[in-house]
C-alpha atoms as a PDB file:
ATOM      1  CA  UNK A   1     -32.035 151.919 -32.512  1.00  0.00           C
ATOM      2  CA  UNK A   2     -35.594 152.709 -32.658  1.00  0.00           C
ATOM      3  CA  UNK A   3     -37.683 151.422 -35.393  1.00  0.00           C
ATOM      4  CA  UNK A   4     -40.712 153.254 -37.014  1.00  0.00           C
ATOM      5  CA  UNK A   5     -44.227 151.667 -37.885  1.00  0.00           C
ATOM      6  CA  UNK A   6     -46.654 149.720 -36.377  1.00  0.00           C
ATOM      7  CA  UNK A   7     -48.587 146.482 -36.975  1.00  0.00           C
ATOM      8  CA  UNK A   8     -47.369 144.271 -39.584  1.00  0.00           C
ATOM      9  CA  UNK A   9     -46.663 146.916 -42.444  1.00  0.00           C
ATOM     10  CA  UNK A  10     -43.134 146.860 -44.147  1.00  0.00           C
ATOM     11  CA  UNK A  11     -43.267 150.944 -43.589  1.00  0.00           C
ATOM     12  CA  UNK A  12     -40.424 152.060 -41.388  1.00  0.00           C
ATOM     13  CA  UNK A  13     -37.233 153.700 -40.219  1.00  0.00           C
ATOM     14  CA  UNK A  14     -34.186 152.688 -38.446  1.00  0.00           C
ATOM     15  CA  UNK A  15     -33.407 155.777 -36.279  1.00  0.00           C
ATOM     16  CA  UNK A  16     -30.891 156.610 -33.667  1.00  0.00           C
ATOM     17  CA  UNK A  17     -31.513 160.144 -31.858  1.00  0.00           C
ATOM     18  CA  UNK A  18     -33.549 160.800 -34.401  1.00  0.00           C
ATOM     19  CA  UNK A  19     -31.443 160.293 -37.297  1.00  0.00           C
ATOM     20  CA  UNK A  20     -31.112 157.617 -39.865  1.00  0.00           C
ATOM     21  CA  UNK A  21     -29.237 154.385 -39.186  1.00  0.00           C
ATOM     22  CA  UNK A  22     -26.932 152.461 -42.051  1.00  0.00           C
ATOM     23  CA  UNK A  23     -29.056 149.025 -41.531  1.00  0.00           C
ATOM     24  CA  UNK A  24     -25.746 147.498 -43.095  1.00  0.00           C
ATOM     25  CA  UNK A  25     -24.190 146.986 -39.522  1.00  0.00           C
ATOM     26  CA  UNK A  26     -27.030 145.154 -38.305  1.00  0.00           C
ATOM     27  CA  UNK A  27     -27.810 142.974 -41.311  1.00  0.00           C
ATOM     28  CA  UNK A  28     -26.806 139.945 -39.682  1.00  0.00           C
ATOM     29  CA  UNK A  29     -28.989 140.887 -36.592  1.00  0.00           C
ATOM     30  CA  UNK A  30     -32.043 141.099 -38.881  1.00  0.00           C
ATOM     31  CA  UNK A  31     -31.052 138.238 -40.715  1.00  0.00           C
ATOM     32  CA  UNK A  32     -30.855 136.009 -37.602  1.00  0.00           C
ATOM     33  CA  UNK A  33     -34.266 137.190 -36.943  1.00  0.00           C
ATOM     34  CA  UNK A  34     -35.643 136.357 -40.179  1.00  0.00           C
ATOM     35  CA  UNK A  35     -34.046 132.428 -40.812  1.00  0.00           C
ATOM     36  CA  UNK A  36     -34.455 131.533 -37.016  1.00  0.00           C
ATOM     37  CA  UNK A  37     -38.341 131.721 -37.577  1.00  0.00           C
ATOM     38  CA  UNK A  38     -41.480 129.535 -38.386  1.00  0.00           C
ATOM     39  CA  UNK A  39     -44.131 131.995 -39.315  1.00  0.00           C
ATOM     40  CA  UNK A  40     -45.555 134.100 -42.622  1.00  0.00           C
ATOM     41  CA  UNK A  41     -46.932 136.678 -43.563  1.00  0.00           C
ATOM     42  CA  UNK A  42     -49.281 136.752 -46.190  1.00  0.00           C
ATOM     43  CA  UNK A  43     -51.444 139.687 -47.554  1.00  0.00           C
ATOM     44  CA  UNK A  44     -50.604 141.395 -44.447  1.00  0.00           C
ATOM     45  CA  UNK A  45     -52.081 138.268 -42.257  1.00  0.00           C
ATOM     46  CA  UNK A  46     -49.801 136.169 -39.790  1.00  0.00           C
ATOM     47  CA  UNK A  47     -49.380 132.279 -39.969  1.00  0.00           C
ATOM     48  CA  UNK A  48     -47.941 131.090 -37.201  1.00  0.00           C
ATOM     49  CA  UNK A  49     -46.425 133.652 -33.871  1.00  0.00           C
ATOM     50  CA  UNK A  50     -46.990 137.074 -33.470  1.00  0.00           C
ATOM     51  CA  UNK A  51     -43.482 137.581 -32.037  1.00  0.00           C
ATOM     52  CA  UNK A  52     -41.828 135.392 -35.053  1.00  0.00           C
ATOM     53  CA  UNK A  53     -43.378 137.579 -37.619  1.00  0.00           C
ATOM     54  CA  UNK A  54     -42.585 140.871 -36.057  1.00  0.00           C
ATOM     55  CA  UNK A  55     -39.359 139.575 -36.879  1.00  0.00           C
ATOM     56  CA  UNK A  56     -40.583 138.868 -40.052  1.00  0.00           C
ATOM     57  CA  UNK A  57     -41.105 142.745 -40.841  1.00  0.00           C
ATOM     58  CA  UNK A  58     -37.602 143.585 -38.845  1.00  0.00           C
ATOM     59  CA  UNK A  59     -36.405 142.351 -41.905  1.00  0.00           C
ATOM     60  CA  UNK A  60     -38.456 143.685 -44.643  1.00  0.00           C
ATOM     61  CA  UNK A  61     -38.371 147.172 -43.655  1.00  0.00           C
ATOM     62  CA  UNK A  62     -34.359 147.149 -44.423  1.00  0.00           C
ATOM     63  CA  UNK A  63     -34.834 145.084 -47.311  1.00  0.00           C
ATOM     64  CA  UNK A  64     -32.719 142.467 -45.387  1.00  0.00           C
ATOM     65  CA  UNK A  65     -34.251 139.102 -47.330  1.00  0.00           C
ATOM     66  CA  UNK A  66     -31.548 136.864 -48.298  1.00  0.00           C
ATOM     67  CA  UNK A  67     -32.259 133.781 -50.047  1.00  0.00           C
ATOM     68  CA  UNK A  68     -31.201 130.275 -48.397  1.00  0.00           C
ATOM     69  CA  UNK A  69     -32.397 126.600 -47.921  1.00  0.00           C
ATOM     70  CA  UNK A  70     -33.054 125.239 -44.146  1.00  0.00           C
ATOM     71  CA  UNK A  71     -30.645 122.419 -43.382  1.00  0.00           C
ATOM     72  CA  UNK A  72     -32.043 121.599 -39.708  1.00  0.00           C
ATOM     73  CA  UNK A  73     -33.904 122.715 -36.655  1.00  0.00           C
ATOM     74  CA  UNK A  74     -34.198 122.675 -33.036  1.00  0.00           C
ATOM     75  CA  UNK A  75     -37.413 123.620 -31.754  1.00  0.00           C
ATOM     76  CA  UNK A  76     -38.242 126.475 -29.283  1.00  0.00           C
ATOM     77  CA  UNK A  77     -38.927 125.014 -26.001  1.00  0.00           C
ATOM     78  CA  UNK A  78     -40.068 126.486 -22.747  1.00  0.00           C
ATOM     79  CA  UNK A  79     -37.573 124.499 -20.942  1.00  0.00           C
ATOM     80  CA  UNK A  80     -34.367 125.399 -23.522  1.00  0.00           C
ATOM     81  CA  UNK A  81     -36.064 128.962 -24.111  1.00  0.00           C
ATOM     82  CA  UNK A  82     -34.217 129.423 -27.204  1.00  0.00           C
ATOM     83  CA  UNK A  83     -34.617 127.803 -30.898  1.00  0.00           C
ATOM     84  CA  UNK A  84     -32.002 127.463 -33.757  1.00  0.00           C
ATOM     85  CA  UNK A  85     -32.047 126.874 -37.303  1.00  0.00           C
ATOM     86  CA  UNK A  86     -28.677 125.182 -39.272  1.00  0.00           C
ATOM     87  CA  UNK A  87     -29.461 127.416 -42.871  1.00  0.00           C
ATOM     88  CA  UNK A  88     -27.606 126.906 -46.404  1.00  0.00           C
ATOM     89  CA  UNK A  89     -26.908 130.683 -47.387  1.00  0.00           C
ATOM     90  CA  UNK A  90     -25.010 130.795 -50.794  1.00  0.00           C
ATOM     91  CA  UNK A  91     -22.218 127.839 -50.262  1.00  0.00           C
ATOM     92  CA  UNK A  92     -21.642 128.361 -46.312  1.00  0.00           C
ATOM     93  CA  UNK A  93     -23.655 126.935 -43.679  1.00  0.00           C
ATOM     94  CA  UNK A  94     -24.967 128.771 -40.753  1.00  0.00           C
ATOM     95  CA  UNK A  95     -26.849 128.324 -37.341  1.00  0.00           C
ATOM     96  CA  UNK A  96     -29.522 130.788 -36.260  1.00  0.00           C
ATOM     97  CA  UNK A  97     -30.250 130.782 -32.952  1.00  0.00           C
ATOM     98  CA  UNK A  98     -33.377 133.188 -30.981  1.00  0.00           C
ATOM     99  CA  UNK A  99     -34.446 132.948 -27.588  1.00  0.00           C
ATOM    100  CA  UNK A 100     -34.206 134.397 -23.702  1.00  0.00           C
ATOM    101  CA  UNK A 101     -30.667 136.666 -23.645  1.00  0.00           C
ATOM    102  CA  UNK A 102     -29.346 135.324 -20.312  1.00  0.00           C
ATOM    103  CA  UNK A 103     -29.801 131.780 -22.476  1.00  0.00           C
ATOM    104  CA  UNK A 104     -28.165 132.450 -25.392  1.00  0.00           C
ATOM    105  CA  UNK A 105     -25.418 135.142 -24.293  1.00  0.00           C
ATOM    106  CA  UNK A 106     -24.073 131.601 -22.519  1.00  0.00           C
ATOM    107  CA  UNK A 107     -23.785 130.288 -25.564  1.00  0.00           C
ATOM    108  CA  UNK A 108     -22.054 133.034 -27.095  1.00  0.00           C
ATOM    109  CA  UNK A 109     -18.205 133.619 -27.388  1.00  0.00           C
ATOM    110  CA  UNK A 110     -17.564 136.159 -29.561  1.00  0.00           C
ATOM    111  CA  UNK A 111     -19.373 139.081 -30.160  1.00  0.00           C
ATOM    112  CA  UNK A 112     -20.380 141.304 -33.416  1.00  0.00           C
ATOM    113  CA  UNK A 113     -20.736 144.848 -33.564  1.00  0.00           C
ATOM    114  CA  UNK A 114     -19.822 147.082 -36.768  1.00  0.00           C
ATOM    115  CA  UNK A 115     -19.930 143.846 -38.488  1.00  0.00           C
ATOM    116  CA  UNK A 116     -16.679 143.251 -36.783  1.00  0.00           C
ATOM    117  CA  UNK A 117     -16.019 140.410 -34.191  1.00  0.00           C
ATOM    118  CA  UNK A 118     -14.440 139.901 -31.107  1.00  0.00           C
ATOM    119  CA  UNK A 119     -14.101 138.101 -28.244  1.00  0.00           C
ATOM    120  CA  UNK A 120     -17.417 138.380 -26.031  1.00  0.00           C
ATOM    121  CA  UNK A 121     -15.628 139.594 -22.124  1.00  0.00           C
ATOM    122  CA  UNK A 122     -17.923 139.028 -18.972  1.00  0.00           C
ATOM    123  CA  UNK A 123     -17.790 142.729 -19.067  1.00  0.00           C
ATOM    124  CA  UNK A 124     -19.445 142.638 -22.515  1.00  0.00           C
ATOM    125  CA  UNK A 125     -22.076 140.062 -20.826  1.00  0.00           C
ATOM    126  CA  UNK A 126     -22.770 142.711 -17.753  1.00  0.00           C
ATOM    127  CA  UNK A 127     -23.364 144.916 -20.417  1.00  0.00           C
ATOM    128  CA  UNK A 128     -25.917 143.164 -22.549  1.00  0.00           C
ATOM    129  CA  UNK A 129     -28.252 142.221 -19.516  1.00  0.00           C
ATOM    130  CA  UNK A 130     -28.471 145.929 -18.223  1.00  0.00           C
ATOM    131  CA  UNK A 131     -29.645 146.887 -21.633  1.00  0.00           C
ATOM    132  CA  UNK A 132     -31.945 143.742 -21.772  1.00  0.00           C
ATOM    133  CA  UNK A 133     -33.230 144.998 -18.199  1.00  0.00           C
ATOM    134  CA  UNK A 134     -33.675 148.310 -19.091  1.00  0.00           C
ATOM    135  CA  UNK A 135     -35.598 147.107 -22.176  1.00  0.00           C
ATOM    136  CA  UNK A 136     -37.775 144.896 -20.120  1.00  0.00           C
ATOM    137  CA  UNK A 137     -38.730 147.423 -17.993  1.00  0.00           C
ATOM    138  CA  UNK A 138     -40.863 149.172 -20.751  1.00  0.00           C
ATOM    139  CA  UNK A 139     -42.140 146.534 -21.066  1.00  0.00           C
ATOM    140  CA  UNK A 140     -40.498 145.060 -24.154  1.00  0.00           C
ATOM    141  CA  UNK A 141     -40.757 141.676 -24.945  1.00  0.00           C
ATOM    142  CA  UNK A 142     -36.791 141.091 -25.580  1.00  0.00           C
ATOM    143  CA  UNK A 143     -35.047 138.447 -27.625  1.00  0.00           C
ATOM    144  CA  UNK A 144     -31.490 137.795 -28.305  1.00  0.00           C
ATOM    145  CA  UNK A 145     -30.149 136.781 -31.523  1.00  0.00           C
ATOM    146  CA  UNK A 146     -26.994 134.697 -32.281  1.00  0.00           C
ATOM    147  CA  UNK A 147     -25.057 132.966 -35.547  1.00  0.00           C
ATOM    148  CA  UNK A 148     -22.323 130.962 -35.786  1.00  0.00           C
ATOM    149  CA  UNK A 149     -20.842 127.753 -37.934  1.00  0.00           C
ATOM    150  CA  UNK A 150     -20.213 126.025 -35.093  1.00  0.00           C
ATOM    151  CA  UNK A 151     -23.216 125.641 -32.211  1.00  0.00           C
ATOM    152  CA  UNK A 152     -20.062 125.907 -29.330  1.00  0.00           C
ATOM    153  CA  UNK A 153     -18.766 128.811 -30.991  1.00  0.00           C
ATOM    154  CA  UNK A 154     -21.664 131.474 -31.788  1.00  0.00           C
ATOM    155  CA  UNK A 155     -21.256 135.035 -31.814  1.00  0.00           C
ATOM    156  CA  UNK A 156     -24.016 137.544 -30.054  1.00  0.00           C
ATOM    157  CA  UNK A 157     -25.644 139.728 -32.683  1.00  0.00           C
ATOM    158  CA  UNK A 158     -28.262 141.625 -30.475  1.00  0.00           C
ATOM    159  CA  UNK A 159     -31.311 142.206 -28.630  1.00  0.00           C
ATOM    160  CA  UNK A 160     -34.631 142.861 -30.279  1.00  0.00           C
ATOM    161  CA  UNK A 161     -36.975 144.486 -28.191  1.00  0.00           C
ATOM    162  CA  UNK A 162     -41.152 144.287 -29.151  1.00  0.00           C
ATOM    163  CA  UNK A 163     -43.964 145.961 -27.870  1.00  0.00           C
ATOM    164  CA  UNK A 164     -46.648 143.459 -27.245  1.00  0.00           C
ATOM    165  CA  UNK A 165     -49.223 146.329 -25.424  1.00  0.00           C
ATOM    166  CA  UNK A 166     -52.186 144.868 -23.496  1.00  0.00           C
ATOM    167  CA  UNK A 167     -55.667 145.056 -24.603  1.00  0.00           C
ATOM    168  CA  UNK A 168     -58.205 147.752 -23.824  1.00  0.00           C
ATOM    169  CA  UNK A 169     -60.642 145.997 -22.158  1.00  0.00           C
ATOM    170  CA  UNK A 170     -57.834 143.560 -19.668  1.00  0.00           C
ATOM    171  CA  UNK A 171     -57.586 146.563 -17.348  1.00  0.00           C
ATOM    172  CA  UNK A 172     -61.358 146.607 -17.158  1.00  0.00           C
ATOM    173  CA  UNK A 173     -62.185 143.136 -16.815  1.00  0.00           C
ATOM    174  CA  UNK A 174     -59.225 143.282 -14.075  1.00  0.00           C
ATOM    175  CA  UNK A 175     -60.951 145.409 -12.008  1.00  0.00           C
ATOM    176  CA  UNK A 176     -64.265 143.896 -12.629  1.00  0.00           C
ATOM    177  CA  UNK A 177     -62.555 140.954 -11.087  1.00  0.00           C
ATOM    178  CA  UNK A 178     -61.131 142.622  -7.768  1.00  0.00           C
ATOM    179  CA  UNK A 179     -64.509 143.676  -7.568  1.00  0.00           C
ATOM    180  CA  UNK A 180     -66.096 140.127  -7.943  1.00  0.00           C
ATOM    181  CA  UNK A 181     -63.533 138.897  -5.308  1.00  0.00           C
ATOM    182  CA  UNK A 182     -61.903 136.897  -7.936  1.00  0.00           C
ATOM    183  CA  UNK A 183     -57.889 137.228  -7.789  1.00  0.00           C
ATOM    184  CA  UNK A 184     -55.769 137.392 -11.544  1.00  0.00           C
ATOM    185  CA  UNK A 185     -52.818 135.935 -11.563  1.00  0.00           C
ATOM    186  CA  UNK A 186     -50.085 135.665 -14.857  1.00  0.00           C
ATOM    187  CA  UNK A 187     -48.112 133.209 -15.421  1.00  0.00           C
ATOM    188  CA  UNK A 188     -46.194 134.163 -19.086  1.00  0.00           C
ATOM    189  CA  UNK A 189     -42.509 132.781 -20.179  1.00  0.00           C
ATOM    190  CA  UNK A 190     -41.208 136.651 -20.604  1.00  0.00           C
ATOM    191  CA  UNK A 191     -38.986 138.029 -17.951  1.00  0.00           C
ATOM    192  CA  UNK A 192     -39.737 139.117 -14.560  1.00  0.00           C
ATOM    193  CA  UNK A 193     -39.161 142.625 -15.459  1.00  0.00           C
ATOM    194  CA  UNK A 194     -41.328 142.581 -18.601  1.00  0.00           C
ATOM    195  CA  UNK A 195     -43.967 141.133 -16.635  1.00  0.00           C
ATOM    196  CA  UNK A 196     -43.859 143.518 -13.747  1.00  0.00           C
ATOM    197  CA  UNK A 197     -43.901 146.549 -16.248  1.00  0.00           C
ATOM    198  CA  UNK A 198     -47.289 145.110 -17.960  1.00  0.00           C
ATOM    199  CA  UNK A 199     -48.540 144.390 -14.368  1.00  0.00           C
ATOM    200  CA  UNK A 200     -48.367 147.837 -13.581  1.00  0.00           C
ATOM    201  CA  UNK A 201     -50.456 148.582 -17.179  1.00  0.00           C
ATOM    202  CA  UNK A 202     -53.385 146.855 -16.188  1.00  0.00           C
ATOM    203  CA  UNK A 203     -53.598 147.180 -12.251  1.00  0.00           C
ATOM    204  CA  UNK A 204     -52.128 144.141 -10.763  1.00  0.00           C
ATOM    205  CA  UNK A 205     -49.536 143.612  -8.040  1.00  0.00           C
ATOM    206  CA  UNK A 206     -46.024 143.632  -9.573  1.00  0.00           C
ATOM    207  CA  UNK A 207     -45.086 140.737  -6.428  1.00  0.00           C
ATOM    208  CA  UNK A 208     -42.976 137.948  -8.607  1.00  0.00           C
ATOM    209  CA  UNK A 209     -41.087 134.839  -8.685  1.00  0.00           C
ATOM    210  CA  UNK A 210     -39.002 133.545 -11.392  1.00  0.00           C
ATOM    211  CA  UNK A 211     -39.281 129.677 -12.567  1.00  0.00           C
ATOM    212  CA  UNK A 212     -35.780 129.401 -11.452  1.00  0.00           C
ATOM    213  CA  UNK A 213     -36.769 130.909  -7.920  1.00  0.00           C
ATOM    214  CA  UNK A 214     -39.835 128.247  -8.331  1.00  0.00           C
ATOM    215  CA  UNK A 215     -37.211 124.914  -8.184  1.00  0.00           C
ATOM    216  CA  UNK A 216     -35.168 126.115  -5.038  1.00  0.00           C
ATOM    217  CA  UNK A 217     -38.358 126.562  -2.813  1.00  0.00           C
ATOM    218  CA  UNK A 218     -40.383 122.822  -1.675  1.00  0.00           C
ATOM    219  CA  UNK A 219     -43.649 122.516  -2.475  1.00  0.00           C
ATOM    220  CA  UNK A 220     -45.252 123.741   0.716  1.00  0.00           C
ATOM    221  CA  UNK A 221     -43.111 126.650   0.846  1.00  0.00           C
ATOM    222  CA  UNK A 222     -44.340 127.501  -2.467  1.00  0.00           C
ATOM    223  CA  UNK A 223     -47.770 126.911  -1.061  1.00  0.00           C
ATOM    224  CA  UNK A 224     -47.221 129.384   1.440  1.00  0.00           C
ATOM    225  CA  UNK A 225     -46.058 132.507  -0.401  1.00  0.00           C
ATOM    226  CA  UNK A 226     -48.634 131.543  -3.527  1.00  0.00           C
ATOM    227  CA  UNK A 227     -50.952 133.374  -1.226  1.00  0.00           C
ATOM    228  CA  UNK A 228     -48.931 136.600  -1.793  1.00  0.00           C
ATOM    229  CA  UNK A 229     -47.280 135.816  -5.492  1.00  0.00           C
ATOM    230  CA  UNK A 230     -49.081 137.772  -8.406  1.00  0.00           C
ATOM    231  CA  UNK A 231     -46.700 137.230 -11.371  1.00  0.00           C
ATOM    232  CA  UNK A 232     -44.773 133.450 -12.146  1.00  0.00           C
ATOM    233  CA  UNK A 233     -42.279 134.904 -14.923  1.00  0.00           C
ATOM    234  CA  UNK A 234     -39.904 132.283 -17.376  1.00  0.00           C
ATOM    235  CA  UNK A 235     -41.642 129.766 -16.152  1.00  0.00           C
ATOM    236  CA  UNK A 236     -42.073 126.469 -18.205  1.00  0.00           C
ATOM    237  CA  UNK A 237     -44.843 123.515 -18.283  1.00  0.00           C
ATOM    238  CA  UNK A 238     -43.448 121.522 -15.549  1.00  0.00           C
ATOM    239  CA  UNK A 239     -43.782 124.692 -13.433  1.00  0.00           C
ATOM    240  CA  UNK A 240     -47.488 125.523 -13.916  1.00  0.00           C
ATOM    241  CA  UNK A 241     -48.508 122.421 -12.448  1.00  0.00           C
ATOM    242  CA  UNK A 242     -46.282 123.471  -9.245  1.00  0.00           C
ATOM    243  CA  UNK A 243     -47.870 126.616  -9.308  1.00  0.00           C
ATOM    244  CA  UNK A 244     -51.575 125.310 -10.115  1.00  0.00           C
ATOM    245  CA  UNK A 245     -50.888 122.293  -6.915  1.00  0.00           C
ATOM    246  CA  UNK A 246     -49.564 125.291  -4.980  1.00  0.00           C
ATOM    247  CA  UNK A 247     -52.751 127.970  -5.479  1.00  0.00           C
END
């Protein structure tokens, strides 16, 4: 589903080849996305994350708003990689949860689609993370989306996917730096394949490691290939200072 508009304007169209999507069958997608979220907008202005309040217009732009009362929260971490919200909607009471797919598909067992669900099959799973791969490699920021009255019981709504494009002038001061003799590096909590895709956007070597990759290597083989790594990809705080001992 491809959605029209740009920026943080409530302007825009749910289209599927082209033609008009009934935003009914993902309401509970968009309202995921909207309750499992700590930012505003306000006279068009963001308070609080970028990627929380394009969310934030998700929502608005199918006039998905419902009103409800938060209950509870678990903050996003980048160790867990996902956050939740326990929300009061009418007399029922609901967790949201947002964060890394391959994270919270394993806390999914059940599955909505149609607004009908089912029993989430490893098939189902294989399924998801192709899309989510194919997603990051245009180098969408993806997020999955999950409810469920029970935290050991949720059922997969979807993946969001969100252009984040780089800046004009990083590919410049890139090259300025190759030039200089100075070497970029990124380090960013998005997935490998996101980060490869940007890499190629602004001219630097799509070589990567995962933070996952990071643990099963010792410290001095990490030393060795840091010579030849470019991208560090879902990595958390615990693994930039590996990375920072490493370089």
């Amino acid at each position: 589903i491809d959605v029209t508009g740009e920026g943080y304007s409530y302007e825009g169209k749910f289209l599927v080849k082209n033609k008009l999507y009934d935003k009914k069958k993902i309401s509970k997608l968009l309202e995921a996305g909207l309750l499992c979220n700590n930012s505003k907008i306000e006279k068009g202005k963001i308070i609080g994350d970028p990627t929380e309040a394009s969310l934030i217009v998700l929502a608005n732009k199918a006039n998905s708003v419902a009103p409800f009362v938060r209950l509870d929260e678990i903050p996003f971490s980048s160790e867990t990689k996902f956050m939740a919200t326990l929300n009061n909607i009418g007399r029922e009471k609901f967790w949201h949860y947002k964060g890394a797919p391959e994270v919270i598909l394993s806390k999914c067992k059940f599955v909505l689609i149609d607004n009908k669900k089912s029993l989430l099959t490893e098939k189902d799973k294989k399924k998801i993370l192709a899309i989510n791969n194919d997603m990051a490699n245009e180098a969408l920021r993806v997020l999955a989306l999950a409810y469920g009255k029970d935290e050991n019981n949720l059922t997969f709504l979807g993946l969001v996917g969100m252009i984040d494009p780089p800046r004009k002038e990083v590919i410049e001061a890139i090259k300025k730096c190759k030039e200089a003799g100075i070497r970029s590096i990124m380090i960013t909590g998005d997935h490998k394949i996101t980060a490869q895709a940007i890499a190629r956007q602004i001219g630097l070597n799509q070589r990567a490691i995962t933070g996952d990759e990071i643990d099963s290597l010792s410290d001095e083989d990490l030393k060795n290939i840091s010579k030849e790594i470019d991208i560090y990809a879902r990595v958390s705080p615990l693994h930039k200072v590996k990375i920072l001992k490493a370089l």
